[in-house]
N, C-alpha and C. Protein backbone atom coordinates (compact mmCIF):
# COMPACT_ATOMS: atom_id res chain seq x y z
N UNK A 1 -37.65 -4.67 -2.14
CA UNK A 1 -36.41 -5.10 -1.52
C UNK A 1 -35.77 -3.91 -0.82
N UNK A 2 -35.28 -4.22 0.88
CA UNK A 2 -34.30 -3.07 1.18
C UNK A 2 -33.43 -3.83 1.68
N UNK A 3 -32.74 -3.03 2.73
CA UNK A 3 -31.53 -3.36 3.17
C UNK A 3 -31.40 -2.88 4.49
N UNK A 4 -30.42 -3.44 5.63
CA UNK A 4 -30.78 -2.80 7.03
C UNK A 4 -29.45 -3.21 7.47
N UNK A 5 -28.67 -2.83 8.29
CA UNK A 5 -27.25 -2.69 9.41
C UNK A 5 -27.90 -2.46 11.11
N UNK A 6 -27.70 -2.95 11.70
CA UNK A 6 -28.07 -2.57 12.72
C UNK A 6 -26.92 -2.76 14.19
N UNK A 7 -26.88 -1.89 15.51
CA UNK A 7 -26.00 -2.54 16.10
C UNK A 7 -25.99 -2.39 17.47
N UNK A 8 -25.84 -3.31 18.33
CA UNK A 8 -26.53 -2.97 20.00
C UNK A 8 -24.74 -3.35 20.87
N UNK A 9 -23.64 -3.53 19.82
CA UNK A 9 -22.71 -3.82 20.53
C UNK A 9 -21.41 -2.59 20.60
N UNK A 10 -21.79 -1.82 20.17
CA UNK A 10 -20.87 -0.06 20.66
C UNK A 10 -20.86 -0.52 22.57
N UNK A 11 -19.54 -0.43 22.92
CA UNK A 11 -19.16 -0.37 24.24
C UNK A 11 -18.74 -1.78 25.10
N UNK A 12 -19.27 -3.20 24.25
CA UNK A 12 -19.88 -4.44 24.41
C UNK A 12 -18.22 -4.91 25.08
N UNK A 13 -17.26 -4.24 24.25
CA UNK A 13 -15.54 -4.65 24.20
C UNK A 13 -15.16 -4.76 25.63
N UNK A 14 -15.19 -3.15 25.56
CA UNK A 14 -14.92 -2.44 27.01
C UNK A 14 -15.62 -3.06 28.00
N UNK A 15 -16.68 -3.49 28.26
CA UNK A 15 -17.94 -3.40 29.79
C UNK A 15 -17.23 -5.44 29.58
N UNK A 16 -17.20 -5.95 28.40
CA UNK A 16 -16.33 -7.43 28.61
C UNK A 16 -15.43 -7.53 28.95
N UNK A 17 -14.25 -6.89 28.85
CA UNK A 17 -12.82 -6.71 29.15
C UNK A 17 -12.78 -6.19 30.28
N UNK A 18 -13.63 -5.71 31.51
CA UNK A 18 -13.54 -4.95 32.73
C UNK A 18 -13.82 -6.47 33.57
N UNK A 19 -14.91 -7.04 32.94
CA UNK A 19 -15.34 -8.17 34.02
C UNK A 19 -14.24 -8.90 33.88
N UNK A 20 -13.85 -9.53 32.40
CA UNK A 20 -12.31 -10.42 32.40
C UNK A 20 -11.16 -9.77 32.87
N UNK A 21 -10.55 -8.52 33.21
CA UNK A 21 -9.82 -8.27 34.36
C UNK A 21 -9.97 -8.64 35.86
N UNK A 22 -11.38 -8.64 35.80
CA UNK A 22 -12.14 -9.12 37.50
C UNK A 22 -11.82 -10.65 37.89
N UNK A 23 -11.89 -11.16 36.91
CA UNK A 23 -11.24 -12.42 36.21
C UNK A 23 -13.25 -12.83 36.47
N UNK A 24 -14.48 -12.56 35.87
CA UNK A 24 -15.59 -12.91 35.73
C UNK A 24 -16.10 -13.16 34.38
N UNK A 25 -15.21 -14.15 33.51
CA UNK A 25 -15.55 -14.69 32.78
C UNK A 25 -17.44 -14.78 32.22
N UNK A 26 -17.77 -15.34 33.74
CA UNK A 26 -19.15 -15.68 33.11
C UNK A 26 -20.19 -14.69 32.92
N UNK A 27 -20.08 -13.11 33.49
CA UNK A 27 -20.67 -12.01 32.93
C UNK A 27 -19.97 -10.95 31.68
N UNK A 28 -18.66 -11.64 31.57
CA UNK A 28 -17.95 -11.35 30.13
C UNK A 28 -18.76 -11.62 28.88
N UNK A 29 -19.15 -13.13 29.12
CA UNK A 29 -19.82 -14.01 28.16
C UNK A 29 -21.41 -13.44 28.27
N UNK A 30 -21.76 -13.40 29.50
CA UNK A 30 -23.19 -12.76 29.02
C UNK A 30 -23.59 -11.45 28.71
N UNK A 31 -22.68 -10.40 28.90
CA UNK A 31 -22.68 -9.24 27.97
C UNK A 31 -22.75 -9.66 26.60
N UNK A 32 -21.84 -10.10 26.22
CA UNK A 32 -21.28 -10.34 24.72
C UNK A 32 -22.90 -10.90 24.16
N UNK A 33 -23.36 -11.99 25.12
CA UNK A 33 -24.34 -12.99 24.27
C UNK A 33 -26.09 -11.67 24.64
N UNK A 34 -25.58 -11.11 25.19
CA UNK A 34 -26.47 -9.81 26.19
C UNK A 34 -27.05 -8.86 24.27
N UNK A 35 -25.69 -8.66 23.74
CA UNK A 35 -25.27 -7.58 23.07
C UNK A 35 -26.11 -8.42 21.50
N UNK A 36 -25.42 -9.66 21.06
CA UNK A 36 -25.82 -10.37 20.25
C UNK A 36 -27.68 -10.42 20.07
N UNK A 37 -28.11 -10.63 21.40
CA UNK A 37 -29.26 -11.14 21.36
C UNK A 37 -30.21 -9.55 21.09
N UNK A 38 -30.01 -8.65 21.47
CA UNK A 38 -30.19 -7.12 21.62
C UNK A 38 -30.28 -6.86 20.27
N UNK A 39 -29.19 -7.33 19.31
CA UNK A 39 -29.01 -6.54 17.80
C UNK A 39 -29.73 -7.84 17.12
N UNK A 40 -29.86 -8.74 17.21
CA UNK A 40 -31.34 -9.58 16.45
C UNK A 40 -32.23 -9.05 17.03
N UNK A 41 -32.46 -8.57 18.05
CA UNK A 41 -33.92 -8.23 18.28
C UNK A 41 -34.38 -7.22 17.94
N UNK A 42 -33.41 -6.02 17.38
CA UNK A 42 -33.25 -4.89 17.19
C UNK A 42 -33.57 -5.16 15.67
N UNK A 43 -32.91 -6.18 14.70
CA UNK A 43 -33.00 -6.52 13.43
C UNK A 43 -34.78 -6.81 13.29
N UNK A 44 -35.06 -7.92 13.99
CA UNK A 44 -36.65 -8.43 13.97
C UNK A 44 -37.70 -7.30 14.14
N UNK A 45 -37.67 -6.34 15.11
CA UNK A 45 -38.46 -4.89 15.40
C UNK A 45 -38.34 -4.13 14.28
N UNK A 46 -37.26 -4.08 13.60
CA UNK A 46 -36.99 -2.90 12.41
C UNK A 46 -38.11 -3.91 11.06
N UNK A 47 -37.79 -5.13 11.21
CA UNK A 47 -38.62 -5.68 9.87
C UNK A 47 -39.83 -5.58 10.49
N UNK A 48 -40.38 -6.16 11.62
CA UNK A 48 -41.68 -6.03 11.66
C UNK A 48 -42.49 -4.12 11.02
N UNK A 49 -41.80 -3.20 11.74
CA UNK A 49 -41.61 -1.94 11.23
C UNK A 49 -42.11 -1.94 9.50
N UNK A 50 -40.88 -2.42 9.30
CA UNK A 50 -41.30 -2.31 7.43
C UNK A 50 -42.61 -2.73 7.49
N UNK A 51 -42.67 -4.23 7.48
CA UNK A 51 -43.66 -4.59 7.44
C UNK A 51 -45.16 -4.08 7.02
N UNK A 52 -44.83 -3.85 8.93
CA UNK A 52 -46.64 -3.25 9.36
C UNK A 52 -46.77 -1.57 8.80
N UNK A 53 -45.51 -0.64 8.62
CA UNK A 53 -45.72 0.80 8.74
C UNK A 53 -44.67 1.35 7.83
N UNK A 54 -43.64 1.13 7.54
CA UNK A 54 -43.06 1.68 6.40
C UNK A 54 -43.51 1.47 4.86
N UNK A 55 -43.63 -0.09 4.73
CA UNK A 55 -43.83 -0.29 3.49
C UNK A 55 -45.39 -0.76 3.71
N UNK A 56 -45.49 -1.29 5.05
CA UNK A 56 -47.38 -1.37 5.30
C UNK A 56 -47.93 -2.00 4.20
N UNK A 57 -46.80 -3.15 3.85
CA UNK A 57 -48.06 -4.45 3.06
C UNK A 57 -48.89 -5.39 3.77
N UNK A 58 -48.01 -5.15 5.24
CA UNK A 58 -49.02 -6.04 6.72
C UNK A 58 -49.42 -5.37 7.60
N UNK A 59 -50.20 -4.52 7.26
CA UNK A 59 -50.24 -3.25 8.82
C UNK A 59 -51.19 -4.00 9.74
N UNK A 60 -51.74 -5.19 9.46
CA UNK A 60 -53.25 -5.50 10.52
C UNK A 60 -52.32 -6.40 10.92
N UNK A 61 -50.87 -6.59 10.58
CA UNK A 61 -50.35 -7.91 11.23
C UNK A 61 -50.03 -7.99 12.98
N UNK A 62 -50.44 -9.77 13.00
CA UNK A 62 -50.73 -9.59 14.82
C UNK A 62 -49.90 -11.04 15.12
N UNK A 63 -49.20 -10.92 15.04
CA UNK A 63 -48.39 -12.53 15.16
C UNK A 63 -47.77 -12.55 16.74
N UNK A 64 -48.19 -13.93 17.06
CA UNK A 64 -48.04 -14.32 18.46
C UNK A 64 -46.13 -14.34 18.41
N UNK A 65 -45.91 -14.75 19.84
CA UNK A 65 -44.18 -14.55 19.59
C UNK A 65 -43.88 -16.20 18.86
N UNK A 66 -44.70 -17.25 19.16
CA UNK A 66 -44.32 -18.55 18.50
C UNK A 66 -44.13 -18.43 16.97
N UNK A 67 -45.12 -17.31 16.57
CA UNK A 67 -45.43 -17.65 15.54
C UNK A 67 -44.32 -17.09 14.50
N UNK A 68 -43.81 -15.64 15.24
CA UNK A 68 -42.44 -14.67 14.90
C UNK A 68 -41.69 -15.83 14.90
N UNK A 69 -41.50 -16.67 16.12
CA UNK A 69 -40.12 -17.50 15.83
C UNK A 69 -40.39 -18.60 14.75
N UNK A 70 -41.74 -18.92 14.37
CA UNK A 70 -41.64 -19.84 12.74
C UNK A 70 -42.17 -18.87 11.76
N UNK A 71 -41.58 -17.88 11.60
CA UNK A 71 -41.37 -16.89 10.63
C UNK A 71 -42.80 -16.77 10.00
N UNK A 72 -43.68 -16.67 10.57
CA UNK A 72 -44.78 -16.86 9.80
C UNK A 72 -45.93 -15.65 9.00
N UNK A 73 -44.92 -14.82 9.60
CA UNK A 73 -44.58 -13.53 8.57
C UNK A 73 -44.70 -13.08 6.78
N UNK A 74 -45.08 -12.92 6.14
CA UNK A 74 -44.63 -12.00 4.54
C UNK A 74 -43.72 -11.55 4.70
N UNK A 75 -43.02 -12.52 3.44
CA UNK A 75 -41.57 -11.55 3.43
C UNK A 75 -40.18 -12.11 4.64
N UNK A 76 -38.63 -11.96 4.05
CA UNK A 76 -37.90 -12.68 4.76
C UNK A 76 -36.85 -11.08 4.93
N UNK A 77 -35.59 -11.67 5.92
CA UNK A 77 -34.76 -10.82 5.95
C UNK A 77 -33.32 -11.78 5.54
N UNK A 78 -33.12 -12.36 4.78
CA UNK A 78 -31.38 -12.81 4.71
C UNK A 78 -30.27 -12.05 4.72
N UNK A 79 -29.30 -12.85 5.25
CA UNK A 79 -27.88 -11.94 5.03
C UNK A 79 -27.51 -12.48 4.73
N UNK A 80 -26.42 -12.15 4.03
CA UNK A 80 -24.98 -12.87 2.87
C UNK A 80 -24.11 -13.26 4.85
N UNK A 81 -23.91 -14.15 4.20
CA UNK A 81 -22.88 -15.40 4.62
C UNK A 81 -24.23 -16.59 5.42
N UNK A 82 -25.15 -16.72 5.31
CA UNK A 82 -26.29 -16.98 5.87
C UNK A 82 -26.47 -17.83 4.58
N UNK A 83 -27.16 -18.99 5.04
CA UNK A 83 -27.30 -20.26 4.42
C UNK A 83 -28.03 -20.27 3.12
N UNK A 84 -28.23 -18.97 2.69
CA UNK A 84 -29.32 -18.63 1.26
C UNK A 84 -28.63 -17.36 0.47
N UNK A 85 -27.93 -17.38 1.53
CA UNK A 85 -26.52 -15.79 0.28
C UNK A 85 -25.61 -16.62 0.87
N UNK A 86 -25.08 -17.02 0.94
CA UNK A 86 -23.80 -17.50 1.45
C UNK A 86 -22.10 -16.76 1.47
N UNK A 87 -22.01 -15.96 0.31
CA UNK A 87 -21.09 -14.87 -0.29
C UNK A 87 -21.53 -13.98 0.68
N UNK A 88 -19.78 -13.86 1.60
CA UNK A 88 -19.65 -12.19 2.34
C UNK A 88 -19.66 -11.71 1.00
N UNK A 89 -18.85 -11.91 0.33
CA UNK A 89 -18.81 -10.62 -0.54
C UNK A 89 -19.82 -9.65 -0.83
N UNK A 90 -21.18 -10.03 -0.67
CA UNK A 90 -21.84 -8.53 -0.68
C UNK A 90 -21.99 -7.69 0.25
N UNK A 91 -21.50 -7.92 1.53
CA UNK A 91 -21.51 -7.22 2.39
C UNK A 91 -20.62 -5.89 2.13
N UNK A 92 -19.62 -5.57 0.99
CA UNK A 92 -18.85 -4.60 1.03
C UNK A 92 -20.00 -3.53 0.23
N UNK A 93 -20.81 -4.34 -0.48
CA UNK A 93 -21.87 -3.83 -1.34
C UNK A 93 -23.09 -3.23 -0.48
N UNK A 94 -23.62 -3.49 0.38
CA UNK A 94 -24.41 -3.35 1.17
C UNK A 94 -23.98 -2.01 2.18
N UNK A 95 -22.44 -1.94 2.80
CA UNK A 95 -21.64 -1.09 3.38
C UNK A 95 -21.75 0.33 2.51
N UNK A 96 -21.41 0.08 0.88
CA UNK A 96 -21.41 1.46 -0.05
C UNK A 96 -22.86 1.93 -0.21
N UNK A 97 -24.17 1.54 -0.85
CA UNK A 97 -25.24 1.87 -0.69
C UNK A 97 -25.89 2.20 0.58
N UNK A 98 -25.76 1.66 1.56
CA UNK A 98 -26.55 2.43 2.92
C UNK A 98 -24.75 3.44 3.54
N UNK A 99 -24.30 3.55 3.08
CA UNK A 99 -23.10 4.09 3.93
C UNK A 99 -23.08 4.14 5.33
N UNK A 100 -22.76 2.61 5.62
CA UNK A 100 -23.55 1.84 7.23
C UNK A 100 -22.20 2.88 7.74
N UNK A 101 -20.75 2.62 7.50
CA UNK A 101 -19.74 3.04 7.91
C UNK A 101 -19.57 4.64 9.02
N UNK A 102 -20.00 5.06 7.62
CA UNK A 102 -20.28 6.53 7.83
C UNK A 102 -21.82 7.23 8.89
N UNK A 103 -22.83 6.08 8.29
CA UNK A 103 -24.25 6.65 9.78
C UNK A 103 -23.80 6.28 10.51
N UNK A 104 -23.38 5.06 10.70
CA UNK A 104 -23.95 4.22 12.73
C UNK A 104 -22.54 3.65 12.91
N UNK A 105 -21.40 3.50 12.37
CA UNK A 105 -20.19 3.53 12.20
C UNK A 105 -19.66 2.10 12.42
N UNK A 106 -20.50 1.07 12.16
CA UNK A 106 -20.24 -0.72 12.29
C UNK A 106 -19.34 -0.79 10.83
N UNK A 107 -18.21 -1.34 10.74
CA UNK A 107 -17.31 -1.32 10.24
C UNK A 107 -17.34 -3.23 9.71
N UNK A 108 -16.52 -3.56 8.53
CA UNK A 108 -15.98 -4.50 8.21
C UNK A 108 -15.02 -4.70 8.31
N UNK A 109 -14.06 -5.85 9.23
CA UNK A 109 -12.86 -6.47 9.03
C UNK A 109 -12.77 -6.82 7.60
N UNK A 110 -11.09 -7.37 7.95
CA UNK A 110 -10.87 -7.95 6.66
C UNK A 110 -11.33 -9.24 5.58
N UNK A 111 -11.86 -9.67 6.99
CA UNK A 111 -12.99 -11.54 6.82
C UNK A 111 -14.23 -10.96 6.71
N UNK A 112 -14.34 -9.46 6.61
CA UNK A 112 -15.92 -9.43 6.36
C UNK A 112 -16.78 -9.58 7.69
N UNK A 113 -16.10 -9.89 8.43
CA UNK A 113 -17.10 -10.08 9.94
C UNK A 113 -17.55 -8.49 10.11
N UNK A 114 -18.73 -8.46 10.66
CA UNK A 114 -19.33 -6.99 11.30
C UNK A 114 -18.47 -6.17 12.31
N UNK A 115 -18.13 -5.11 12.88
CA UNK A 115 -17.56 -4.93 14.18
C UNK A 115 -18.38 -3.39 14.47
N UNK A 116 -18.56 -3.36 15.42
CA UNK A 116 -19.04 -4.53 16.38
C UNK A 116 -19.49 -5.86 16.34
N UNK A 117 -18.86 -6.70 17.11
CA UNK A 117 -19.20 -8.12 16.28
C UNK A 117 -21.27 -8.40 16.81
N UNK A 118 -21.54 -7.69 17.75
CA UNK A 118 -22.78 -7.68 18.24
C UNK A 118 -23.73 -7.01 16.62
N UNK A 119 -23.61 -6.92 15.60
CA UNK A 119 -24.65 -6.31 14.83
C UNK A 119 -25.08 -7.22 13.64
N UNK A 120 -26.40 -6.87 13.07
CA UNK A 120 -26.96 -7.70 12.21
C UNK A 120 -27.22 -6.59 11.09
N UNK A 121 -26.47 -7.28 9.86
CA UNK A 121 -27.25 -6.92 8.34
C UNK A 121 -27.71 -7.62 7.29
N UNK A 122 -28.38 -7.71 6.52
CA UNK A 122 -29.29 -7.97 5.56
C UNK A 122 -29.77 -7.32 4.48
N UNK A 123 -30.53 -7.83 4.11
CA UNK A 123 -31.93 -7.61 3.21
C UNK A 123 -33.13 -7.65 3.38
N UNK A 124 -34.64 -6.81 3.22
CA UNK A 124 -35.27 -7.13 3.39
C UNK A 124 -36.20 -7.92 1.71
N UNK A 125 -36.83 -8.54 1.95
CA UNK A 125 -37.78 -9.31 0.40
C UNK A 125 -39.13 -9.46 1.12
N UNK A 126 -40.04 -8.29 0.11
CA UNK A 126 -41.20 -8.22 0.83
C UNK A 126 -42.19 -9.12 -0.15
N UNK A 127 -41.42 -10.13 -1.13
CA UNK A 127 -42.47 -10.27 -1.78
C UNK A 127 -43.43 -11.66 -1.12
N UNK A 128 -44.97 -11.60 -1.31
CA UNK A 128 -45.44 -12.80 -0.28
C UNK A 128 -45.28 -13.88 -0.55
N UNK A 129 -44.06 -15.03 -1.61
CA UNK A 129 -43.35 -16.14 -1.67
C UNK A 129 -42.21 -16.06 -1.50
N UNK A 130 -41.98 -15.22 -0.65
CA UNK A 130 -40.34 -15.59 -0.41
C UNK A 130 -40.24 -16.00 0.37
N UNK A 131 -39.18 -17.13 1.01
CA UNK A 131 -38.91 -18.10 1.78
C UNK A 131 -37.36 -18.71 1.98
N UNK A 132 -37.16 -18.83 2.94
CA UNK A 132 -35.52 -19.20 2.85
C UNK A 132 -35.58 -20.52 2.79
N UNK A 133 -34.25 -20.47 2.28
CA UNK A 133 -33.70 -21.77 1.66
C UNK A 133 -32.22 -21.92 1.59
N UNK A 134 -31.41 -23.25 1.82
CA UNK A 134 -30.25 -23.45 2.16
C UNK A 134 -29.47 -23.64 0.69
N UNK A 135 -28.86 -22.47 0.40
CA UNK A 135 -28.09 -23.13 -1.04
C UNK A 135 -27.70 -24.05 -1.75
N UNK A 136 -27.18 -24.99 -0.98
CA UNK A 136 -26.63 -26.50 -1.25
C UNK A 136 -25.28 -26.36 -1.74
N UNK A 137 -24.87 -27.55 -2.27
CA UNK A 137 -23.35 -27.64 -2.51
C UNK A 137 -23.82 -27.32 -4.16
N UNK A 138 -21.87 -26.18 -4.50
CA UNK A 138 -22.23 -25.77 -5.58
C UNK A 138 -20.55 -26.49 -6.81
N UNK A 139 -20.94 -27.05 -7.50
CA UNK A 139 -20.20 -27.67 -8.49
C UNK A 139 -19.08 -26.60 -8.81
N UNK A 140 -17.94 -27.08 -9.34
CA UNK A 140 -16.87 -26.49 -10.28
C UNK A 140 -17.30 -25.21 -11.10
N UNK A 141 -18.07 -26.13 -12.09
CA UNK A 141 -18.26 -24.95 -13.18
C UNK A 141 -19.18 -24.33 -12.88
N UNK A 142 -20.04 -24.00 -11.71
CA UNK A 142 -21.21 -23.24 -11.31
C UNK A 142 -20.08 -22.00 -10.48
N UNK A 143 -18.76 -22.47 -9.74
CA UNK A 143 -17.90 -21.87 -9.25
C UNK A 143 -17.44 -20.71 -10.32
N UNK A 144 -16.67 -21.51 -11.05
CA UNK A 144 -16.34 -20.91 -12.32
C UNK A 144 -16.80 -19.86 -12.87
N UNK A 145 -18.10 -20.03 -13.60
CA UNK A 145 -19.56 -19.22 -13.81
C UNK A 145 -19.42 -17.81 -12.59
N UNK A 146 -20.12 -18.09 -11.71
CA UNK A 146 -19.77 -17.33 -10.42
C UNK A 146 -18.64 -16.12 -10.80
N UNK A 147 -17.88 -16.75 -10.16
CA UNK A 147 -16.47 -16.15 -10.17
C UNK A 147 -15.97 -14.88 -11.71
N UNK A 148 -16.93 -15.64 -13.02
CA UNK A 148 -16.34 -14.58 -13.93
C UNK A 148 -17.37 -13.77 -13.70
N UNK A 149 -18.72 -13.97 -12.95
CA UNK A 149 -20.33 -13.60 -13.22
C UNK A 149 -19.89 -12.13 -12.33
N UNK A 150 -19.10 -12.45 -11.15
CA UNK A 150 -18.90 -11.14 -9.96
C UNK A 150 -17.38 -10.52 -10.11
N UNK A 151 -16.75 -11.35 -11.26
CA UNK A 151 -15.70 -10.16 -11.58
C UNK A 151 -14.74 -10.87 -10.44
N UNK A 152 -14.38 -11.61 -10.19
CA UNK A 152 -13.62 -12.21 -9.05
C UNK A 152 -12.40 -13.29 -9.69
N UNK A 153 -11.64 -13.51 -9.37
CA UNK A 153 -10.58 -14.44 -9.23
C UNK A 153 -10.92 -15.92 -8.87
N UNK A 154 -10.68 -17.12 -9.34
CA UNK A 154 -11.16 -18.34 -8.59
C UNK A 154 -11.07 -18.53 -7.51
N UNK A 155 -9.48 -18.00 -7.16
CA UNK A 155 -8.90 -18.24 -5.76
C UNK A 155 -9.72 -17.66 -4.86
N UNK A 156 -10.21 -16.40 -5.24
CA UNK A 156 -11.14 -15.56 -4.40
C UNK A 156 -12.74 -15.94 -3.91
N UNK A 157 -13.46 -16.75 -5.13
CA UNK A 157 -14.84 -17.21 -5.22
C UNK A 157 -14.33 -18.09 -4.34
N UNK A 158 -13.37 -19.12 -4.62
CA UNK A 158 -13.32 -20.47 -3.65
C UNK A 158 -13.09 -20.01 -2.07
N UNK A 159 -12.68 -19.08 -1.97
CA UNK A 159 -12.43 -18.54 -0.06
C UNK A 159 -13.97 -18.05 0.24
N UNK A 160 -14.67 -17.73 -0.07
CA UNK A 160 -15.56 -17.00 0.24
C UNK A 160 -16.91 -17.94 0.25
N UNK A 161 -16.57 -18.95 -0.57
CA UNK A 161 -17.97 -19.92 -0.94
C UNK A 161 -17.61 -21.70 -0.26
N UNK A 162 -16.02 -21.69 -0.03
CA UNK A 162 -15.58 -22.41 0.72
C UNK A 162 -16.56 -23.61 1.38
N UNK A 163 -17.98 -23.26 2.14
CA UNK A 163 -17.99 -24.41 2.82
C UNK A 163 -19.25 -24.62 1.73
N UNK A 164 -19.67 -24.22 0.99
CA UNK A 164 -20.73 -24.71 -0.32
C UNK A 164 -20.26 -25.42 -1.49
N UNK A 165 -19.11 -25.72 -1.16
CA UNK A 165 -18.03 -26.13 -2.52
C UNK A 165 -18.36 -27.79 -2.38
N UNK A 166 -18.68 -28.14 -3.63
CA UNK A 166 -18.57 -29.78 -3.47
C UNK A 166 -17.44 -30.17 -3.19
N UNK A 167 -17.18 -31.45 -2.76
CA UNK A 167 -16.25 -32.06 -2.45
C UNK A 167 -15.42 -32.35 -4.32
């Protein structure tokens, strides 16, 4: 298991906010989506990396680009708020162990969003059954559980886990 921050949107603000003075909205928007698409791709190159040459449990790996996009890969990359961690909350956790802050200087708001909002972090799981999967809706007392399990407040588990919460 590792962990990765990555970020292609340093400057992304500025070079958007020049065209929306121009009043050019529609190269505002494709920087931004320019910047987004740059730091997944930047995320996908760094795992293939592990992969084939850091951790080199796939070094003969040769995957077509179809096949990258149905993950057909060893091994996944999830991130917390992502449909299989669902909890920002580890992202403050992830921030202290790689000290993302301090190398490459992508910062957390107060919602936990990335900023630059252009960057991707995770996990990597190299083991060869791992597979993503959508959490599902999570009951009261699984909340409950939770909540004393991470040292948290209810009020706090329920903001954060919000759209996994049964009805």
């Amino acid at each position: 298991m590792g962990a990765f921050c990555v970020s292609a949107g340093f400057g992304t603000d500025e070079i958007a906010a020049q065209f929306e003075a121009d009043l050019d909205d529609y190269n505002s928007i494709m920087v931004k989506a320019l910047s987004d698409r740059l730091a997944e791709a930047f995320a996908e190159y760094l795992h293939e990396k592990v992969r084939k040459e850091v951790w080199g449990y796939a070094p003969d790996e040769a995957l077509s680009g179809e096949e990258l996009i149905k993950e057909a890969y060893t091994g996944i990359r999830p991130a917390p708020g992502y449909p299989a961690c669902p909890d920002h909350l580890e992202k403050p956790t992830l921030w202290k162990i790689m000290q993302v802050e301090e190398r490459i200087g992508v910062t957390l708001t107060e919602n936990l969003a990335m900023w630059p909002a252009a960057s991707v972090s995770g996990y990597y799981l190299a083991h060869p059954e791992a597979k993503y999967f959508g959490l599902g809706k999570i009951r009261r007392d699984q909340l409950e559980d939770y909540a004393k399990r991470r040292g948290v407040d209810l009020k706090t588990a329920e903001k954060w886990l919000m759209p996994n919460l049964e009805d």
